[in-house]
PDB file of N, CA and C in Angstrom:
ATOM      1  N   UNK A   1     213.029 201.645  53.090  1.00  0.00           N
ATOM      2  CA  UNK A   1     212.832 202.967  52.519  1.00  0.00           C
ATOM      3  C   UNK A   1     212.951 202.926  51.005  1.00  0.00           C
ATOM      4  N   UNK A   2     213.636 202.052  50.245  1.00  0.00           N
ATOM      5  CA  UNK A   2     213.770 201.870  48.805  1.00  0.00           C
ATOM      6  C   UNK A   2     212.656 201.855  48.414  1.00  0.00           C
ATOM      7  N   UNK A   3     211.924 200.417  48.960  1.00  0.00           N
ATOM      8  CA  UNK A   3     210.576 200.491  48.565  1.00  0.00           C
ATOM      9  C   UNK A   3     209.711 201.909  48.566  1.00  0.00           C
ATOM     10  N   UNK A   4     208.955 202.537  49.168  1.00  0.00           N
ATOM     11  CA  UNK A   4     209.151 203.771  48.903  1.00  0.00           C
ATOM     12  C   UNK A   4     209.040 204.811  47.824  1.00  0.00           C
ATOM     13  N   UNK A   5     210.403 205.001  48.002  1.00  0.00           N
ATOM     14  CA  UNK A   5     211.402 205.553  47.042  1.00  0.00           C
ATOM     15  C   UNK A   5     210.857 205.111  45.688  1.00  0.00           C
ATOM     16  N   UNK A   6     210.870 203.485  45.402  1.00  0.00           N
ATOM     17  CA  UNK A   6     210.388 203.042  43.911  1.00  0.00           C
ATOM     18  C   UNK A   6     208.953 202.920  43.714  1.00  0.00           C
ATOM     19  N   UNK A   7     207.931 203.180  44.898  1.00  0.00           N
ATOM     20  CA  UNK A   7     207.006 203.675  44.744  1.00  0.00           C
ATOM     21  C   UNK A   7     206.868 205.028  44.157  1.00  0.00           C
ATOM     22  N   UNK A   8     207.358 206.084  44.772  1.00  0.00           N
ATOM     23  CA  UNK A   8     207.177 207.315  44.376  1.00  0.00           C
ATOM     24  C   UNK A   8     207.590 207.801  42.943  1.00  0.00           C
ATOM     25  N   UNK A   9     208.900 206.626  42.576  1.00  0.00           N
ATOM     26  CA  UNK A   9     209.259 206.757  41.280  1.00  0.00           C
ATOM     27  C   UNK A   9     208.257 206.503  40.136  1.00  0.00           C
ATOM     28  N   UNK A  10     207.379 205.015  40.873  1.00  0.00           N
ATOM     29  CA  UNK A  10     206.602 204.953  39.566  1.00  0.00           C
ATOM     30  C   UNK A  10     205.647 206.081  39.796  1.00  0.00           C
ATOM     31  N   UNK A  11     204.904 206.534  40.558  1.00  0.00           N
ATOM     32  CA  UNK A  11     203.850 207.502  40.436  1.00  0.00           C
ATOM     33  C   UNK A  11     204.448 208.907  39.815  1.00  0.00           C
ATOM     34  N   UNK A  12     205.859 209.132  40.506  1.00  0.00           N
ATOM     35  CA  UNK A  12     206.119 210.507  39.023  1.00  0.00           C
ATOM     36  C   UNK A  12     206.098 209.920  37.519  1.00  0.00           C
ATOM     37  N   UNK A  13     206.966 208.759  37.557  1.00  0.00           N
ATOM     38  CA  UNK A  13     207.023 208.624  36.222  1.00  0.00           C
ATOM     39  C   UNK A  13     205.137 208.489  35.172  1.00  0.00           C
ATOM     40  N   UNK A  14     204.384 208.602  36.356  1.00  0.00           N
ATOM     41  CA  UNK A  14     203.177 208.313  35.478  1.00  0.00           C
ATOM     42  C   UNK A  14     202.629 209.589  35.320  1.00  0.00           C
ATOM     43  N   UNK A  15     203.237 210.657  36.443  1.00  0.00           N
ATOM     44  CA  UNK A  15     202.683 211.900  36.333  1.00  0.00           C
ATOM     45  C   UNK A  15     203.380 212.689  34.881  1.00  0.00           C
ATOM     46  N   UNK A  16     204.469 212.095  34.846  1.00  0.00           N
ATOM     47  CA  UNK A  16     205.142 212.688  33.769  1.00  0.00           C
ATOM     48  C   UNK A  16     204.488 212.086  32.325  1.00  0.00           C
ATOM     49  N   UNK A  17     204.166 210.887  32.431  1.00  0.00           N
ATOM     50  CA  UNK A  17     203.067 210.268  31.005  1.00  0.00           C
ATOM     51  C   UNK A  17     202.090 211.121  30.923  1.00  0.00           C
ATOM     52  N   UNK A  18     201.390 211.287  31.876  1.00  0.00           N
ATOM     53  CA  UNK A  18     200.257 212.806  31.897  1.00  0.00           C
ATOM     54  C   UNK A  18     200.527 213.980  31.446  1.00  0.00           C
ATOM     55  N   UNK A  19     201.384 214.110  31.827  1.00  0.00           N
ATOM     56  CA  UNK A  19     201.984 215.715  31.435  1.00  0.00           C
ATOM     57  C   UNK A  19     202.703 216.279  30.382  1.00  0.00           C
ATOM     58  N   UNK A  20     203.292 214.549  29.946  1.00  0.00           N
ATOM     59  CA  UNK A  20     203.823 214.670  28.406  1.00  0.00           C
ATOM     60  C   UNK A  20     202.771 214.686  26.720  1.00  0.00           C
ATOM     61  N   UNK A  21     202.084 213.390  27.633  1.00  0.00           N
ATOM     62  CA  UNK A  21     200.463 213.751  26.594  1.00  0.00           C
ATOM     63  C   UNK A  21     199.777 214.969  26.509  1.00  0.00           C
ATOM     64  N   UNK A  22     199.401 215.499  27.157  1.00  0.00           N
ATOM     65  CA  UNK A  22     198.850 216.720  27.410  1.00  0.00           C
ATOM     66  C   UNK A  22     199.875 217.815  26.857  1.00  0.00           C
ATOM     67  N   UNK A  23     201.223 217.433  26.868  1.00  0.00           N
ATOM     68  CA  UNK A  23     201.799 218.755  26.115  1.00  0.00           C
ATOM     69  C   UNK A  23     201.885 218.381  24.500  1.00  0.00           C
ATOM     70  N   UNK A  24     201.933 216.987  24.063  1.00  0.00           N
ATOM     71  CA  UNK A  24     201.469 216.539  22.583  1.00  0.00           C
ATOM     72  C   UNK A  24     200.601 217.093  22.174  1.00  0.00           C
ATOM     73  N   UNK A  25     199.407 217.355  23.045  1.00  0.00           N
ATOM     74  CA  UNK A  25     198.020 217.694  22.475  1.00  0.00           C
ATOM     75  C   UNK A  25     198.211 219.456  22.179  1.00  0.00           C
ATOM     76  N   UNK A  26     198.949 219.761  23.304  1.00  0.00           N
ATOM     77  CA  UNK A  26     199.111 221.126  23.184  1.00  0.00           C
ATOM     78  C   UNK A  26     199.686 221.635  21.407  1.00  0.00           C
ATOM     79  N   UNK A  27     200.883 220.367  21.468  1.00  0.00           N
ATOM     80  CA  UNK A  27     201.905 220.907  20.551  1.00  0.00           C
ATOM     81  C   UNK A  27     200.802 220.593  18.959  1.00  0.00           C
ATOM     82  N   UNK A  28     200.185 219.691  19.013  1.00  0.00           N
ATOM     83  CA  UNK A  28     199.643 219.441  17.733  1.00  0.00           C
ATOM     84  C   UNK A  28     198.728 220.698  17.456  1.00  0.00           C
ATOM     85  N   UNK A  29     197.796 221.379  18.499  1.00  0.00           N
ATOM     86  CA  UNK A  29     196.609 222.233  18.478  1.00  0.00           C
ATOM     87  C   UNK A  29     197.786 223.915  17.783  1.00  0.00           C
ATOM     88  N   UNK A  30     198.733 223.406  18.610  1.00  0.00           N
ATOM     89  CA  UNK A  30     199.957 224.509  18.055  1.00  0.00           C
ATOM     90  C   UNK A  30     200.023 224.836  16.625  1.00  0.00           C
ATOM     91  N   UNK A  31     200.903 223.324  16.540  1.00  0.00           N
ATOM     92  CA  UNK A  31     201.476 223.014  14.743  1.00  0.00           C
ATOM     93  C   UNK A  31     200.276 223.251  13.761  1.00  0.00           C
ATOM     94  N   UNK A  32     198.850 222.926  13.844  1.00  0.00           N
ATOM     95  CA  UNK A  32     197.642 223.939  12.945  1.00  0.00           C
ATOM     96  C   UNK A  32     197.928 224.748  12.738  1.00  0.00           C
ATOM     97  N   UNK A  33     198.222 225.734  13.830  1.00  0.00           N
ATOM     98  CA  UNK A  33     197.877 226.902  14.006  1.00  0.00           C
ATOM     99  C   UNK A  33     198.926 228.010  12.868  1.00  0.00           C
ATOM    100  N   UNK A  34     200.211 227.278  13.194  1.00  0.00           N
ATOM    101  CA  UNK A  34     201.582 227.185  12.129  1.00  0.00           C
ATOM    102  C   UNK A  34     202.208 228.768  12.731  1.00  0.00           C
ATOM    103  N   UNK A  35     203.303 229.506  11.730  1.00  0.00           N
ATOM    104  CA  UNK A  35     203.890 230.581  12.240  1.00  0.00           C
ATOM    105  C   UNK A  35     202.924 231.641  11.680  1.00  0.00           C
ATOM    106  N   UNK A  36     202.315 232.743  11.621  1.00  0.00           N
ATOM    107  CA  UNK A  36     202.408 233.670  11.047  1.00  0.00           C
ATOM    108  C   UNK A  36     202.725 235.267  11.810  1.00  0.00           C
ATOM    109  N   UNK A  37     201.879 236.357  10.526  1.00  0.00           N
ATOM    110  CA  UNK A  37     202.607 237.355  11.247  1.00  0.00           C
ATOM    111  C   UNK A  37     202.103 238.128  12.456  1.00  0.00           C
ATOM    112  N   UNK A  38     200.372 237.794  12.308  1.00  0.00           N
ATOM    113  CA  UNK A  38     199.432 237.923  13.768  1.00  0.00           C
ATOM    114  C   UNK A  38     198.866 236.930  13.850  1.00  0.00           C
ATOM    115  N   UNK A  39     198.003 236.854  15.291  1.00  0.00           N
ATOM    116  CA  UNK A  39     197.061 235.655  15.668  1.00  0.00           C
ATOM    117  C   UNK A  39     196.359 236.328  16.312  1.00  0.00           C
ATOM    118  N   UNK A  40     195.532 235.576  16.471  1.00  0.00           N
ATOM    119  CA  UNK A  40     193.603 235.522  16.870  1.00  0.00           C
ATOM    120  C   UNK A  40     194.053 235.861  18.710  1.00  0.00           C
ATOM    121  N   UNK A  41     193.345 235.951  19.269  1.00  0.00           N
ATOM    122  CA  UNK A  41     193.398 235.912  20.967  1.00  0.00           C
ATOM    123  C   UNK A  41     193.786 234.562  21.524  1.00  0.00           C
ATOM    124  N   UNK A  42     192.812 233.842  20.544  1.00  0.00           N
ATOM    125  CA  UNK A  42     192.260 232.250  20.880  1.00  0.00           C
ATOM    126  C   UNK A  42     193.512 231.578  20.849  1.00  0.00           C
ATOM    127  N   UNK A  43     194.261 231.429  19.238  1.00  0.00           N
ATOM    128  CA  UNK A  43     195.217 231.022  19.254  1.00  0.00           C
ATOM    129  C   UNK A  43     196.733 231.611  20.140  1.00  0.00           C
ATOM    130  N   UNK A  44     196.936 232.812  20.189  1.00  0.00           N
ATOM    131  CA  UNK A  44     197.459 233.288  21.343  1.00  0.00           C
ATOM    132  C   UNK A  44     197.590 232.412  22.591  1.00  0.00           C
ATOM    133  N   UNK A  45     196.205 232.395  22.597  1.00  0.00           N
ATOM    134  CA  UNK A  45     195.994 231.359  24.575  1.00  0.00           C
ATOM    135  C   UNK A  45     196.489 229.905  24.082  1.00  0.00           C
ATOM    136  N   UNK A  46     196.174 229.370  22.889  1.00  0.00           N
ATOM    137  CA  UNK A  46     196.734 227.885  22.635  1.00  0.00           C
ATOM    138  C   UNK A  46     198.397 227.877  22.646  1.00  0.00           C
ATOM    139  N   UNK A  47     198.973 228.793  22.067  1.00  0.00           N
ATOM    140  CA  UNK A  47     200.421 228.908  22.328  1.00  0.00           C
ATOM    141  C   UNK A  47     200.731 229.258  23.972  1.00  0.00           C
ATOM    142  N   UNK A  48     200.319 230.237  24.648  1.00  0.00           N
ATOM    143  CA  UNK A  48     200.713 230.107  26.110  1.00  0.00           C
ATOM    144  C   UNK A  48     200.377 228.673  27.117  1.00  0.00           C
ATOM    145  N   UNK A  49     199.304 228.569  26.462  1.00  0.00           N
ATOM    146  CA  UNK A  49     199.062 226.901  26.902  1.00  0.00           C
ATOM    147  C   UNK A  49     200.489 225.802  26.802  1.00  0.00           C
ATOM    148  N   UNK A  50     200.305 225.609  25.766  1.00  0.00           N
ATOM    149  CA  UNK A  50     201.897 225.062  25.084  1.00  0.00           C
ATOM    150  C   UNK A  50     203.086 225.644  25.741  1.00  0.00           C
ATOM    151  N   UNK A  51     203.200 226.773  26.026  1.00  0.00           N
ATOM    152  CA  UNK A  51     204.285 226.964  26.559  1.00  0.00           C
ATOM    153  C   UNK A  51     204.593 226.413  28.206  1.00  0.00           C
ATOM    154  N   UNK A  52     203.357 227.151  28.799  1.00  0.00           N
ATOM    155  CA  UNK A  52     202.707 226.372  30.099  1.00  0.00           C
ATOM    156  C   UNK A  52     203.326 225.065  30.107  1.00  0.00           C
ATOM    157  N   UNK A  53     202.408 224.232  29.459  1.00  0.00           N
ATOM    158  CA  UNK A  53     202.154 223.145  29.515  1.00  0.00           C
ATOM    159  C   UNK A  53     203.910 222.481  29.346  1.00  0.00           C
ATOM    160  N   UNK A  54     204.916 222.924  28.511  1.00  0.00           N
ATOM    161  CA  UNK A  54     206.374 222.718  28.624  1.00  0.00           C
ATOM    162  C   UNK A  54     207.039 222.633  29.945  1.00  0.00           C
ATOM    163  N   UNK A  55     206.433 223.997  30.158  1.00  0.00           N
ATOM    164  CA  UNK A  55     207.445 224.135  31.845  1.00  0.00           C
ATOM    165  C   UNK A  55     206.945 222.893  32.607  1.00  0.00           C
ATOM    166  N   UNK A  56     205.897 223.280  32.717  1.00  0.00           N
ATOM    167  CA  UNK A  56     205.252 222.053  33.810  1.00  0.00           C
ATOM    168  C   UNK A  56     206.069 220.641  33.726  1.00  0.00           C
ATOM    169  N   UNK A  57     206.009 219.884  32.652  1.00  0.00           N
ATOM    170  CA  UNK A  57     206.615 218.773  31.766  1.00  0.00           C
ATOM    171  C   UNK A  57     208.100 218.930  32.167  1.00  0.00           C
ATOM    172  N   UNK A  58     208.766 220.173  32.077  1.00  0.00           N
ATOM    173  CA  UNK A  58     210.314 220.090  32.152  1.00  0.00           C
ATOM    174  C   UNK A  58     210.440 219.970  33.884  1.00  0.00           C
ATOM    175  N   UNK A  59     209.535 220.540  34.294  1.00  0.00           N
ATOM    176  CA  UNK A  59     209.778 220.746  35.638  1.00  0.00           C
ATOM    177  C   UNK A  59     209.704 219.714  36.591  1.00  0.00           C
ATOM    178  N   UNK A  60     208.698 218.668  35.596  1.00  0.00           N
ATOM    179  CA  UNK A  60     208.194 217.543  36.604  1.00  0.00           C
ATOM    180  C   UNK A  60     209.660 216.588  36.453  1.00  0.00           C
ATOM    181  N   UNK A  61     210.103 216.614  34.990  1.00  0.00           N
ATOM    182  CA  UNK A  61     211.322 215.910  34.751  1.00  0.00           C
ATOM    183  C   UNK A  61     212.584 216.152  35.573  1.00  0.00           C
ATOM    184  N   UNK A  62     212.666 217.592  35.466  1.00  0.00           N
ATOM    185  CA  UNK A  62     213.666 218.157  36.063  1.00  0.00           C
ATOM    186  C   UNK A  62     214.051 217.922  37.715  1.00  0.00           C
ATOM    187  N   UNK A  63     213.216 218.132  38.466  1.00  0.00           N
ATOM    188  CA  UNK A  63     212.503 218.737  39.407  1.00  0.00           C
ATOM    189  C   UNK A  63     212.131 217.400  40.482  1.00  0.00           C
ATOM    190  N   UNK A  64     211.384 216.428  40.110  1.00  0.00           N
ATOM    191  CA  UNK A  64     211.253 215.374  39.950  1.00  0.00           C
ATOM    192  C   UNK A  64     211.940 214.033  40.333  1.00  0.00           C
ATOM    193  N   UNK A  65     211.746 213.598  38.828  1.00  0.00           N
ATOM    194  CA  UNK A  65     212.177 212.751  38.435  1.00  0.00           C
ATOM    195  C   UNK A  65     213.963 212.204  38.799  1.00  0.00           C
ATOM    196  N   UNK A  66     214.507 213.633  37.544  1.00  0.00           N
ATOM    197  CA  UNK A  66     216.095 213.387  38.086  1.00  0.00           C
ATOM    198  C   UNK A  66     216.588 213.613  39.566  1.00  0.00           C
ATOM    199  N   UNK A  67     215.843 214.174  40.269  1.00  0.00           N
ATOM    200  CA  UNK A  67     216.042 214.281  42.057  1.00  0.00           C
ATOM    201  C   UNK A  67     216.082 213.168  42.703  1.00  0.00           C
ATOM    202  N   UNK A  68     214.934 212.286  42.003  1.00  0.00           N
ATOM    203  CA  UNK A  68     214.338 211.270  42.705  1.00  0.00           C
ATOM    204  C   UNK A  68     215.247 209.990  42.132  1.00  0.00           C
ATOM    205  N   UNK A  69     216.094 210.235  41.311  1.00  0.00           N
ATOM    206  CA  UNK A  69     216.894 208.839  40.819  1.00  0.00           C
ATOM    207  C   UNK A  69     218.127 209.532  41.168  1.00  0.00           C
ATOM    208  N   UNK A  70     218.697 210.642  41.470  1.00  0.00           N
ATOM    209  CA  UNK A  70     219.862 210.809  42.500  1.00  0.00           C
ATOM    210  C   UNK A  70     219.819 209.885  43.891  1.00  0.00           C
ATOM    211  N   UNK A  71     218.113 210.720  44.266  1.00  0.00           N
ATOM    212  CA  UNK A  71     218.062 210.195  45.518  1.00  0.00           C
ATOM    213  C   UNK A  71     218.016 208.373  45.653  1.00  0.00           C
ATOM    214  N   UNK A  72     217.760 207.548  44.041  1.00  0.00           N
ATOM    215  CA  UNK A  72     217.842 206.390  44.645  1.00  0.00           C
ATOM    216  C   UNK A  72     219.186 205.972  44.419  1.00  0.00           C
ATOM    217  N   UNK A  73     219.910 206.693  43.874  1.00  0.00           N
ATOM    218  CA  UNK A  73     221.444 205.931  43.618  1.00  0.00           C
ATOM    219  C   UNK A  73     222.427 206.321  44.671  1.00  0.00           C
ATOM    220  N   UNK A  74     221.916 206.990  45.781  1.00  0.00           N
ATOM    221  CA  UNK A  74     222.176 207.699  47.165  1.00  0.00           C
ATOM    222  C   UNK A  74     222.920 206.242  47.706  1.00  0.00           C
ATOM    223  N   UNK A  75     224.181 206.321  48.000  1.00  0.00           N
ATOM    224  CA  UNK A  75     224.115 205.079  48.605  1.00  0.00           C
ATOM    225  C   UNK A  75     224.549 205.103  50.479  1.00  0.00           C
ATOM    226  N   UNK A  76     224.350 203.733  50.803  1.00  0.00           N
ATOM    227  CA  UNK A  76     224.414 204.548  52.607  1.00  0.00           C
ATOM    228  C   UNK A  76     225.612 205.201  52.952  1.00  0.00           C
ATOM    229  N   UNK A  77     226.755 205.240  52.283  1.00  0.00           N
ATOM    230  CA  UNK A  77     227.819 206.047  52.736  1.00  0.00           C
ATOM    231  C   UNK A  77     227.626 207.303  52.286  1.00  0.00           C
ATOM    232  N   UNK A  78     227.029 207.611  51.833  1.00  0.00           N
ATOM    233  CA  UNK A  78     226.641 208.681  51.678  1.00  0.00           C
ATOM    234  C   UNK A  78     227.281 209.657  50.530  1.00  0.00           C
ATOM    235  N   UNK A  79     227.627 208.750  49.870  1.00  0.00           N
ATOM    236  CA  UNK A  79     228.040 209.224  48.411  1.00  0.00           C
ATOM    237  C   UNK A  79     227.698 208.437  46.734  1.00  0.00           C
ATOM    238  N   UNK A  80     227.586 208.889  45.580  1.00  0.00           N
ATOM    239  CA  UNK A  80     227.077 208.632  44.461  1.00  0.00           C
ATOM    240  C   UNK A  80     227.518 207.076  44.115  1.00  0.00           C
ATOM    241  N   UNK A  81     226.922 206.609  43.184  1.00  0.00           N
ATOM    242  CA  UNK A  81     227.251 204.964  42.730  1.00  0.00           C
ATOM    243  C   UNK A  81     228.006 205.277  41.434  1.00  0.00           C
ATOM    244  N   UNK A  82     227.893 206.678  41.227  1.00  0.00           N
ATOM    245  CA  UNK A  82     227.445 207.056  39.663  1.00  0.00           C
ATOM    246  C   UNK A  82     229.645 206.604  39.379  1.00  0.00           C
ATOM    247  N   UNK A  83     230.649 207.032  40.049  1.00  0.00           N
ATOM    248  CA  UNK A  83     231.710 206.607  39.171  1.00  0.00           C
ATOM    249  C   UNK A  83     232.348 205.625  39.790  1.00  0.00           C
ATOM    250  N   UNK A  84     231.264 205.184  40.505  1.00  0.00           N
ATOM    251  CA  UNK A  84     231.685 203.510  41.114  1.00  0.00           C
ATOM    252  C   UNK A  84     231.787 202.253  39.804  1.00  0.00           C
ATOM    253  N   UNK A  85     230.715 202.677  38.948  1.00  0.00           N
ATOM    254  CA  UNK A  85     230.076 201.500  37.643  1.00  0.00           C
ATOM    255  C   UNK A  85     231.246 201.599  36.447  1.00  0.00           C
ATOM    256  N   UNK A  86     231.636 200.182  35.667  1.00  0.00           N
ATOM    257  CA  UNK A  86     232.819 200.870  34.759  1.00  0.00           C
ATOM    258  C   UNK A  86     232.094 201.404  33.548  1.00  0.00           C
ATOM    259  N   UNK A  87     230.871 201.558  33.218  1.00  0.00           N
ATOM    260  CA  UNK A  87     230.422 201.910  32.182  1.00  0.00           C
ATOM    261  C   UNK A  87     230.534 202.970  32.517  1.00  0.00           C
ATOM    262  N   UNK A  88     229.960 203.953  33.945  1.00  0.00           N
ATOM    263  CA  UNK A  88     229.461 205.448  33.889  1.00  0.00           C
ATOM    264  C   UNK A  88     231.257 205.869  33.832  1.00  0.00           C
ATOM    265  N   UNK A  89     231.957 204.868  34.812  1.00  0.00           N
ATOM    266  CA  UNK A  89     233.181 205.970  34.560  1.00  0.00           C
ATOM    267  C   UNK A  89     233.470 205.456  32.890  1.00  0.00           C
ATOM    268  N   UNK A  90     233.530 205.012  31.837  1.00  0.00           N
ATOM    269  CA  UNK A  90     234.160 204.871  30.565  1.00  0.00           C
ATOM    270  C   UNK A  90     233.225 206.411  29.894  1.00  0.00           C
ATOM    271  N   UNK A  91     232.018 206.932  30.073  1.00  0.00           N
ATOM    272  CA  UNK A  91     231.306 207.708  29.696  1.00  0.00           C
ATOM    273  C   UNK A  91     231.159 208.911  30.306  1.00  0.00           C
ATOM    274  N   UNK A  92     232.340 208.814  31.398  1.00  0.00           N
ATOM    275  CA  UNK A  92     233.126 210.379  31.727  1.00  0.00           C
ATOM    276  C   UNK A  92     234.426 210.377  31.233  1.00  0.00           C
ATOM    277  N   UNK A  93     235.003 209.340  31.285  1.00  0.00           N
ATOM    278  CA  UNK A  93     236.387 209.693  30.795  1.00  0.00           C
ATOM    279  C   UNK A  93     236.305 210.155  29.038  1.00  0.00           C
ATOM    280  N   UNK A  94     234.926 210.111  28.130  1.00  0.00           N
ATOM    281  CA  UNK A  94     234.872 210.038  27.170  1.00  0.00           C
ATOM    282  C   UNK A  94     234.046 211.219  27.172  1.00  0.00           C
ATOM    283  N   UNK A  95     233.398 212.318  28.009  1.00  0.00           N
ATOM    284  CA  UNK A  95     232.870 212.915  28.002  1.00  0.00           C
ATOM    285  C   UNK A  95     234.291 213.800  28.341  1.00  0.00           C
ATOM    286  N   UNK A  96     235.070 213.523  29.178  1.00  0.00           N
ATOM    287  CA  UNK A  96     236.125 214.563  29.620  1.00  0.00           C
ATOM    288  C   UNK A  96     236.838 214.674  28.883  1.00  0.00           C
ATOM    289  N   UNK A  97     237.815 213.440  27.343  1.00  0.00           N
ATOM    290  CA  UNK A  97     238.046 213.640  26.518  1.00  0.00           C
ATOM    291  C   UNK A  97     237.641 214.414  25.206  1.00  0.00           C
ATOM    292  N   UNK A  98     236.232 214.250  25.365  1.00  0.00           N
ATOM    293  CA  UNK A  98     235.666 215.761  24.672  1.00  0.00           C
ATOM    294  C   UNK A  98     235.456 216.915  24.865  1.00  0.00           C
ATOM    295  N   UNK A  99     235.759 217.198  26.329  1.00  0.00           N
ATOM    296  CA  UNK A  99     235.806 218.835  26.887  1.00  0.00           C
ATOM    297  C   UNK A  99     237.342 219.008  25.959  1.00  0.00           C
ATOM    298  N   UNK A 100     238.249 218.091  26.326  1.00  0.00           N
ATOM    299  CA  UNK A 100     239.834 218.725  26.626  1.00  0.00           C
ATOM    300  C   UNK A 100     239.535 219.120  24.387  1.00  0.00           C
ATOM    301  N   UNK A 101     239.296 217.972  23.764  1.00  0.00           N
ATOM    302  CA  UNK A 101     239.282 218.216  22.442  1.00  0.00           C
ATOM    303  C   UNK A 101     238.685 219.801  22.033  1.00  0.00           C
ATOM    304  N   UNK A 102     237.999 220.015  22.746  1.00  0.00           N
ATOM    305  CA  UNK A 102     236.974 221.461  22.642  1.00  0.00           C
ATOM    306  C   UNK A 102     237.584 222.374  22.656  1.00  0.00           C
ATOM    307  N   UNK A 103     238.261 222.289  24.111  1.00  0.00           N
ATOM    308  CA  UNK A 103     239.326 223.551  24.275  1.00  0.00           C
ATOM    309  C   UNK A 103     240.330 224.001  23.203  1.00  0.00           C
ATOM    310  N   UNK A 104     240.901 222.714  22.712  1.00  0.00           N
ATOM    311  CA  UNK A 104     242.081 222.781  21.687  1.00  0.00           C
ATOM    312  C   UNK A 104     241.187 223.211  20.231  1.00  0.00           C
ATOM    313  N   UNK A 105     240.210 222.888  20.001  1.00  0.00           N
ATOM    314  CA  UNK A 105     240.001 223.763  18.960  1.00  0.00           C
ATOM    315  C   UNK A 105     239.231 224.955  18.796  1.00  0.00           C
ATOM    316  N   UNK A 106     238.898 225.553  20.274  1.00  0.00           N
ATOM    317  CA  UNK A 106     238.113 226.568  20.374  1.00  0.00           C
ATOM    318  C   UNK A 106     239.934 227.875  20.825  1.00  0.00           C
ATOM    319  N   UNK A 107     240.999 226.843  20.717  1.00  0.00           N
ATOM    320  CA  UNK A 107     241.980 228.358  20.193  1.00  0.00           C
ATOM    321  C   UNK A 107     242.330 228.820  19.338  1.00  0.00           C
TER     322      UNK A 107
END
């Protein structure tokens, strides 16, 4: 079933190369266009495009991608690898040392 699994990974990850280009193109047709205080119809639709074209991109990532690399770090007992590794746990205990720092100066 891994196999699979790292099949399907590479085909999102290529859907996501698609979807990230395509929102470049969006964003450049954008950045022309620049801020002002009205716009054309046309340009209007190039910004909802762009915006479109974001979700889609976040969604495939979101949605996706990070689902699909939970699901491969799934292990058969049926729980995470993730604070099994000493790196991921050194990069919670250093992530949790920066919550506790937060608190103390957010009194």
């Amino acid at each position: 079933m891994k196999n699979d699994e790292l099949e399907l990974f590479a085909k999102e990850l290529k859907l996501l190369d698609e979807a990230a280009k395509i929102l470049a193109y969006s964003y450049e047709a954008c950045r022309k266009i620049g801020i002002k205080e009205s716009y054309a119809l046309e340009e209007l639709d190039k910004f909802e495009a762009l915006t479109s074209r974001f979700a889609r991109t976040s969604d495939i990532l979101i949605q996706r991608i990070f689902r699909l690399i939970d699901v491969l770090e799934l292990e058969k007992t049926g729980q995470y690898n993730r604070s099994n590794k000493p790196s991921r746990k050194k990069k919670l205990d250093f992530f949790r040392g920066s919550v506790q720092r937060n608190k103390v100066f957010a009194q």
